[in-house]
Protein backbone atom coordinates (compact mmCIF):
# COMPACT_ATOMS: atom_id res chain seq x y z
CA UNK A 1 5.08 -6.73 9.66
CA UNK A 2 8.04 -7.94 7.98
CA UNK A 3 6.54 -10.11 5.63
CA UNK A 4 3.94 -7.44 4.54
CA UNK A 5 6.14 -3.95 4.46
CA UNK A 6 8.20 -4.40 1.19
CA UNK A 7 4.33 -4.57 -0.89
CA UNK A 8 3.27 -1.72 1.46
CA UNK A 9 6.37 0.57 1.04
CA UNK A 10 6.11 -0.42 -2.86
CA UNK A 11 2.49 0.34 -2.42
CA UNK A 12 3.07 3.71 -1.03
CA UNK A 13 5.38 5.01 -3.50
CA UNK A 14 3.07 4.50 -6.27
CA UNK A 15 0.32 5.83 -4.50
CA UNK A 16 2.37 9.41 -4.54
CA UNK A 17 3.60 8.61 -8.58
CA UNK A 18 -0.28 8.55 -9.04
CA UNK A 19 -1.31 11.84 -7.28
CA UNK A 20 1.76 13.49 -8.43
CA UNK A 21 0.63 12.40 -12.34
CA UNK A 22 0.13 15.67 -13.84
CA UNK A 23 3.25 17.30 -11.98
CA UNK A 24 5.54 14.73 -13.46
CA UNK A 25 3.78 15.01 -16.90
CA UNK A 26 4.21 19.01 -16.66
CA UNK A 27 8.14 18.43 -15.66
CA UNK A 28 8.60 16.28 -18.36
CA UNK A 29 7.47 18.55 -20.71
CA UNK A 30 9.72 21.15 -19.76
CA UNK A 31 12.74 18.93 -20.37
CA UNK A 32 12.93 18.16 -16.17
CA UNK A 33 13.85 14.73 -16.54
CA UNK A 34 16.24 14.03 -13.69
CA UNK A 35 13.18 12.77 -11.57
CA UNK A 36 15.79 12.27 -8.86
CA UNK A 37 15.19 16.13 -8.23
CA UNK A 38 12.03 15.96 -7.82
CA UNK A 39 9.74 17.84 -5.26
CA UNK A 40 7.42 15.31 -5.16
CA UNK A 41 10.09 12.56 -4.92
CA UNK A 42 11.57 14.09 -2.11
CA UNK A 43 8.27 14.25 0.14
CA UNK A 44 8.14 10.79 -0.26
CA UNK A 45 11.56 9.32 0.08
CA UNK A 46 10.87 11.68 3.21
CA UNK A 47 7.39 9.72 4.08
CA UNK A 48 9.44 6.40 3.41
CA UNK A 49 12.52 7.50 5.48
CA UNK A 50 11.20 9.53 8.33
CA UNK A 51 7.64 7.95 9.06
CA UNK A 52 7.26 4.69 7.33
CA UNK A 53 10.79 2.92 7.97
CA UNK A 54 10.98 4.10 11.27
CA UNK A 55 7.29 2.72 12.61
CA UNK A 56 7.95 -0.91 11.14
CA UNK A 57 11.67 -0.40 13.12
CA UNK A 58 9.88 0.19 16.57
CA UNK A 59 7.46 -2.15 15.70
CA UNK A 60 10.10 -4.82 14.95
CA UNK A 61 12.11 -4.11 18.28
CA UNK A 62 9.34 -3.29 20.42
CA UNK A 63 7.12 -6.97 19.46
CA UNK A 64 9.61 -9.29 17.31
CA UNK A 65 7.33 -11.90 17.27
CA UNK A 66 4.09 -10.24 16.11
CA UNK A 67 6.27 -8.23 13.24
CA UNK A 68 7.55 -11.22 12.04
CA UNK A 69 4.16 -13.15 12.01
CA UNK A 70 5.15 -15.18 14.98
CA UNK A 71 7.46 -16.89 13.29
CA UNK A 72 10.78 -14.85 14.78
CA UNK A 73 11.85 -12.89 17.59
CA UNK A 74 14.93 -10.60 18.73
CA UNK A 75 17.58 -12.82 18.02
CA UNK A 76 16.96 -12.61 14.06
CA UNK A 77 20.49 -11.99 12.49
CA UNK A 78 21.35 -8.64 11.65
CA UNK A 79 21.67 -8.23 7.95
CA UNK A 80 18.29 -9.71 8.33
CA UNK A 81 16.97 -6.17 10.23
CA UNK A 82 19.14 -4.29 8.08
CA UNK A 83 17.75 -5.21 4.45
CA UNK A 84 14.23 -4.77 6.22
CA UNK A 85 14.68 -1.27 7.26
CA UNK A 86 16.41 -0.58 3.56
CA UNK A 87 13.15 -2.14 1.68
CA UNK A 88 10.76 -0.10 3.75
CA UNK A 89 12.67 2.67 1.67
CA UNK A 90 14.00 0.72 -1.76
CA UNK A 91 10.88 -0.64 -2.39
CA UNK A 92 8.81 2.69 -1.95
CA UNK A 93 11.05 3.97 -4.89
CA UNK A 94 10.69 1.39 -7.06
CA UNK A 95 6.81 1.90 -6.57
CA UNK A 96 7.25 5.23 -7.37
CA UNK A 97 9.55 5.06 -10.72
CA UNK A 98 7.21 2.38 -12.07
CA UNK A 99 4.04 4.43 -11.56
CA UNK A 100 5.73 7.41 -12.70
CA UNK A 101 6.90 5.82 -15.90
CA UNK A 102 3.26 4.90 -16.38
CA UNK A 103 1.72 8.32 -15.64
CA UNK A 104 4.62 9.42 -17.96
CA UNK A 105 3.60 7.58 -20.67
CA UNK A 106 -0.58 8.73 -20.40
CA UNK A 107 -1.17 5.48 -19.10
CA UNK A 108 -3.16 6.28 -15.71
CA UNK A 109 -4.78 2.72 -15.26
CA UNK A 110 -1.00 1.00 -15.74
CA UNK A 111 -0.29 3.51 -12.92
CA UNK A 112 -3.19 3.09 -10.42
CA UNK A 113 -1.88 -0.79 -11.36
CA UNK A 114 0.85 -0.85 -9.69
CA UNK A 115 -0.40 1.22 -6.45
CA UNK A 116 -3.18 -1.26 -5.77
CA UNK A 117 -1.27 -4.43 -6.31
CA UNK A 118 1.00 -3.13 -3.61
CA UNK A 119 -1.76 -2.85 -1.10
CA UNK A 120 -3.02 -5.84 -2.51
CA UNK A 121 -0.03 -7.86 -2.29
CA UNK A 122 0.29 -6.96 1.15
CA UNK A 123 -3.29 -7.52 2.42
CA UNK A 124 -3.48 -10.83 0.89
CA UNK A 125 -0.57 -11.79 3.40
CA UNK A 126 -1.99 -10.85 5.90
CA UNK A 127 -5.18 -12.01 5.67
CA UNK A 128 -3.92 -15.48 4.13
CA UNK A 129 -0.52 -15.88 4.36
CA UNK A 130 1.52 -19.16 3.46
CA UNK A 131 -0.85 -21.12 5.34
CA UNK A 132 -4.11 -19.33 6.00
CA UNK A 133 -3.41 -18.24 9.02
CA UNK A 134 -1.99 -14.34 8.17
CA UNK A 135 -5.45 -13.02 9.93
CA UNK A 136 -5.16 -15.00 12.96
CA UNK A 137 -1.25 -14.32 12.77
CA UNK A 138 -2.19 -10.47 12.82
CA UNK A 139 -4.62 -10.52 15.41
CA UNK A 140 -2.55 -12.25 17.86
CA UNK A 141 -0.47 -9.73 19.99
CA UNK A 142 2.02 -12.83 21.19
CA UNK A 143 2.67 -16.61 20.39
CA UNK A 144 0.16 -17.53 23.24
CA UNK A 145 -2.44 -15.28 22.25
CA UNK A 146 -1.96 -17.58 18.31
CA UNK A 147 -1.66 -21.28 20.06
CA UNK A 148 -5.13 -20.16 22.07
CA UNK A 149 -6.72 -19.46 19.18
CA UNK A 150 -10.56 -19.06 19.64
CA UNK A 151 -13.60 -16.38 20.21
CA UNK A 152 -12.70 -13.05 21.30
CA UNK A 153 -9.12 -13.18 20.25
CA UNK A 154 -9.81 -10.33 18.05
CA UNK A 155 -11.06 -8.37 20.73
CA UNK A 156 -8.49 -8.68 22.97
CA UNK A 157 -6.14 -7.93 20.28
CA UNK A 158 -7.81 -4.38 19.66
CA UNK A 159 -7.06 -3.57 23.44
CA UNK A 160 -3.09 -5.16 23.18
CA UNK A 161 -0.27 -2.62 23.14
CA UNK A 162 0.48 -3.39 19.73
CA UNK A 163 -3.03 -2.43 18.73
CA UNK A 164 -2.39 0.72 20.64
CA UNK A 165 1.26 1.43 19.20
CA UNK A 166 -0.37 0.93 15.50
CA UNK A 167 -3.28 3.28 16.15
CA UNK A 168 -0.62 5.69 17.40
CA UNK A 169 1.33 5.47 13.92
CA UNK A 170 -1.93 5.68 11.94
CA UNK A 171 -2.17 8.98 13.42
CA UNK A 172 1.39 9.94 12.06
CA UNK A 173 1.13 7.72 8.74
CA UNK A 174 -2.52 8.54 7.48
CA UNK A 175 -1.92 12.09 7.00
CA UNK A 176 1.31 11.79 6.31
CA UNK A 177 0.31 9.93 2.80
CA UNK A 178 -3.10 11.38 2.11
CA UNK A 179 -2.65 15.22 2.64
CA UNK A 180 -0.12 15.48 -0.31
CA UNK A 181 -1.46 13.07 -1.96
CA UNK A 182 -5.04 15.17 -2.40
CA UNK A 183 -2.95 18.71 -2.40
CA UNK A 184 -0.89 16.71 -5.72
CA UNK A 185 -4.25 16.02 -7.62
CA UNK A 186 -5.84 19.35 -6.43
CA UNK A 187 -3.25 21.06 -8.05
CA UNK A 188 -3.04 18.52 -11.02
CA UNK A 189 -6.55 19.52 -11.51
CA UNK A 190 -6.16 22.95 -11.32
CA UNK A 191 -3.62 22.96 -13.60
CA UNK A 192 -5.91 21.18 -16.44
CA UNK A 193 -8.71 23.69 -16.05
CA UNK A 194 -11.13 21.50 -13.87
CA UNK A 195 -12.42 22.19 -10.68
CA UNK A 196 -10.66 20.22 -8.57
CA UNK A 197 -12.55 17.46 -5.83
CA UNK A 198 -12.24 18.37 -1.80
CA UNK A 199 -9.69 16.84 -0.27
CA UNK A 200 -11.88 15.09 1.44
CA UNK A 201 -13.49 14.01 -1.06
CA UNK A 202 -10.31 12.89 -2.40
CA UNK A 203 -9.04 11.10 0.60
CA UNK A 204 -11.96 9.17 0.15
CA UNK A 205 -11.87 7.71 -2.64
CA UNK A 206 -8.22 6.70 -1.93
CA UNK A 207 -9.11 4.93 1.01
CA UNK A 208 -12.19 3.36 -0.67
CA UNK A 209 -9.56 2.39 -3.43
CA UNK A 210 -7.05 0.82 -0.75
CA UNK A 211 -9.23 -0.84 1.22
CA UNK A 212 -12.37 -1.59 -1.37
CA UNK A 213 -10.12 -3.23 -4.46
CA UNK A 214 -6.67 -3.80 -1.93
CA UNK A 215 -8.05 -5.34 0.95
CA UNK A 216 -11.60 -6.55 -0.36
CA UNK A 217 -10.03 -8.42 -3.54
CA UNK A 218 -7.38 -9.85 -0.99
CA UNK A 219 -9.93 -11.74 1.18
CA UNK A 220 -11.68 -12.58 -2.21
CA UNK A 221 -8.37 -14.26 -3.30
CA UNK A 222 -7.70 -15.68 -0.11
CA UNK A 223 -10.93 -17.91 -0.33
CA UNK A 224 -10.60 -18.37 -3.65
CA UNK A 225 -7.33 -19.83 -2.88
CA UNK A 226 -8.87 -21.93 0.11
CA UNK A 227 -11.59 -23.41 -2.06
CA UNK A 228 -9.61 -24.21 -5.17
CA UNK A 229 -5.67 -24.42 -4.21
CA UNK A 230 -3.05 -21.74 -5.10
CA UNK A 231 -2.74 -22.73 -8.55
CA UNK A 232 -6.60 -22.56 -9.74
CA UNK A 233 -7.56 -19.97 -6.74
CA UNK A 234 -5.21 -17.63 -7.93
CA UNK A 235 -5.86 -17.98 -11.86
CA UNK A 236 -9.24 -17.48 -11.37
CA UNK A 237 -9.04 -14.51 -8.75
CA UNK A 238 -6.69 -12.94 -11.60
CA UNK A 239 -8.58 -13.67 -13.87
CA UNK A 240 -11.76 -11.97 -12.66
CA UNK A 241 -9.40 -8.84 -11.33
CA UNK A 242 -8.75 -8.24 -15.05
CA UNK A 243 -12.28 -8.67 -16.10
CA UNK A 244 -13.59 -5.95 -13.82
CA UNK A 245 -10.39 -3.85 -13.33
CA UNK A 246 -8.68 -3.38 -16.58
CA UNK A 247 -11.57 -4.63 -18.69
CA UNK A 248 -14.47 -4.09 -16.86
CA UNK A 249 -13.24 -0.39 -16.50
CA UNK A 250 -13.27 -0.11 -12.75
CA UNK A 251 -9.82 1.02 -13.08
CA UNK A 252 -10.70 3.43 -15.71
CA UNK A 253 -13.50 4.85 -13.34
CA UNK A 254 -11.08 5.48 -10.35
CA UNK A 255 -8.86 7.14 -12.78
CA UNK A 256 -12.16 9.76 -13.60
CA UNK A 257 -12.77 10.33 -9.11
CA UNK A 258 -9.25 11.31 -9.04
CA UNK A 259 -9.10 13.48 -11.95
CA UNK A 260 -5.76 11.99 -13.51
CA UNK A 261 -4.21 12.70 -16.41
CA UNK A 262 -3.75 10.68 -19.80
CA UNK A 263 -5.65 8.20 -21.36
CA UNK A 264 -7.08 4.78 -20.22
C-alpha cells in the first residue's frame, strides 16, 4: 500500500544492514569504506529495485483503490506514482545506511532499532491508520467490500484477487529477504569462531522479530491509542517499548539469536 511501503522499504534495508553486521564491520576494518561498493548493498538495492518496487507498482495499477487505502484510484497525478515507486527504493537505503552506521559503530540494538521500527511503523498503519480503520481498509479488496463492512469480510478478502496477487509476491519477496539475510549472519558467525544457527533457525527468529515486536507492538499501540488518544496512547506505548526493548533487554536478547556483532 502506498501509505505503508516507504516504513516497509526503510524496514527492509535495515533488516539486510543487520544481517550483513559483521561483513560491514570486517570491510571497515580493512579501510573499505565506500559502502556504495558494497556486495551486500548491491543485493539489496537489487531486492528494493527488482522485487520490492516492482510488486507495490503492479499492485498500485492492478487495484488503485485498495493500494491507496481506498482513499484513491487511477487517476492519481503522476509525480504522485513516480515519488512512490522512487521511495520503495530511497527509503530502503536510508534503512540500510542508518543500520549500517549503527552496526558500524558496535551498536547492534541501535541497529535492530531501526529495522523493527520500520515494520513497526508500517503495521501500525495498517492496522490503525489515521482513523482506525487501516485493518478494515486492508481487508477490503474494493470500496464496496469497506462501505459493507461486517462479518466475514475478512474471509472473503482471503479469497479476492488481491489476496491472491499478494500471496503470489510473498512467494517472490519472502525468500528474496530471508535467504541472504541468514547466509549474511551464517557467515558473520563463522567468521567470529561460533557455530553458526540453521537458517532456519534463523529465518525464524526474524520472522518472530517482524511479526512478534513489529506487528504485535503495532496492534498494542493501536489500542493504546483507541483507549487513551494519540497523544497519551502513544507516550505510553513508547514508553513501555523502551522499558522492555532497550531497557528491559529484549532487544539485547534478539541481538544474542542472531549472533550479531558488537556490544549492547
Amino acid at each position: 500500500m502506498v501509505q505503508v511501503d516507504v516504513f516497509w522499504s526503510y524496514g527492509i534495508g535495515a533488516g539486510m544492514a543487520v544481517a550483513a553486521s559483521q561483513q560491514l564491520r570486517a570491510a571497515d576494518e580493512r579501510g573499505e569504506h565506500d559502502w556504495l561498493a558494497s556486495r551486500e548493498l548491491v543485493v539489496t538495492l537489487l531486492v528494493l529495485a527488482l522485487v520490492f518496487a516492482p510488486s507495490g507498482a503492479w499492485l498500485l495499477w492492478s487495484f488503485p483503490s485498495w493500494e491507496t487505502m481506498h482513499v484513491g484510484d487511477r487517476e492519481l497525478p503522476g509525480w504522485l506514482v513516480a515519488a512512490f515507486a522512487l521511495t520503495n527504493v530511497s527509503q530502503g537505503l536510508l534503512g540500510y545506511a542508518l543500520a549500517r552506521r549503527a552496526a558500524l559503530a558496535g551498536r547492534p540494538v541501535r541497529a535492530l532499532a531501526h529495522w523493527l521500527l520500520g515494520y513497526l511503523a508500517m503495521f501500525f498503519i495498517l492496522a490503525h491508520g489515521w482513523d482506525g480503520s487501516g485493518y478494515r481498509r486492508f481487508f477490503s479488496a474494493t470500496p464496496g467490500d469497506l462501505a459493507a463492512w461486517g462479518p466475514g469480510s475478512v474471509q472473503a478478502f482471503l479469497g479476492s484477487d488481491v489476496a491472491c496477487t499478494l500471496y503470489l509476491m510473498g512467494l517472490a519477496l519472502v525468500p528474496a529477504l530471508l535467504v541472504p539475510m541468514s547466509g549474511w549472519l551464517r557467515a558473520g558467525a563463522r567468521a567470529r569462531g561460533l557455530s553458526p544457527r540453521s537458517h532456519a533457525a534463523l529465518w525464524g527468529w526474524c520472522l518472530l522479530a517482524i511479526f512478534g515486536l513489529g506487528l504485535g507492538g503495532a496492534a498494542l499501540a493501536s489500542l493504546a491509542v483507541r483507549a487513551m488518544g494519540w497523544l497519551f496512547g502513544l507516550g505510553a506505548f513508547a514508553s513501555l517499548t523502551w522499558l522492555l526493548c532497550a531497557r528491559g533487554g529484549l532487544l539485547r536478547g534478539l541481538a544474542a539469536r542472531l549472533q550479531l556483532p558488537g556490544r549492547a
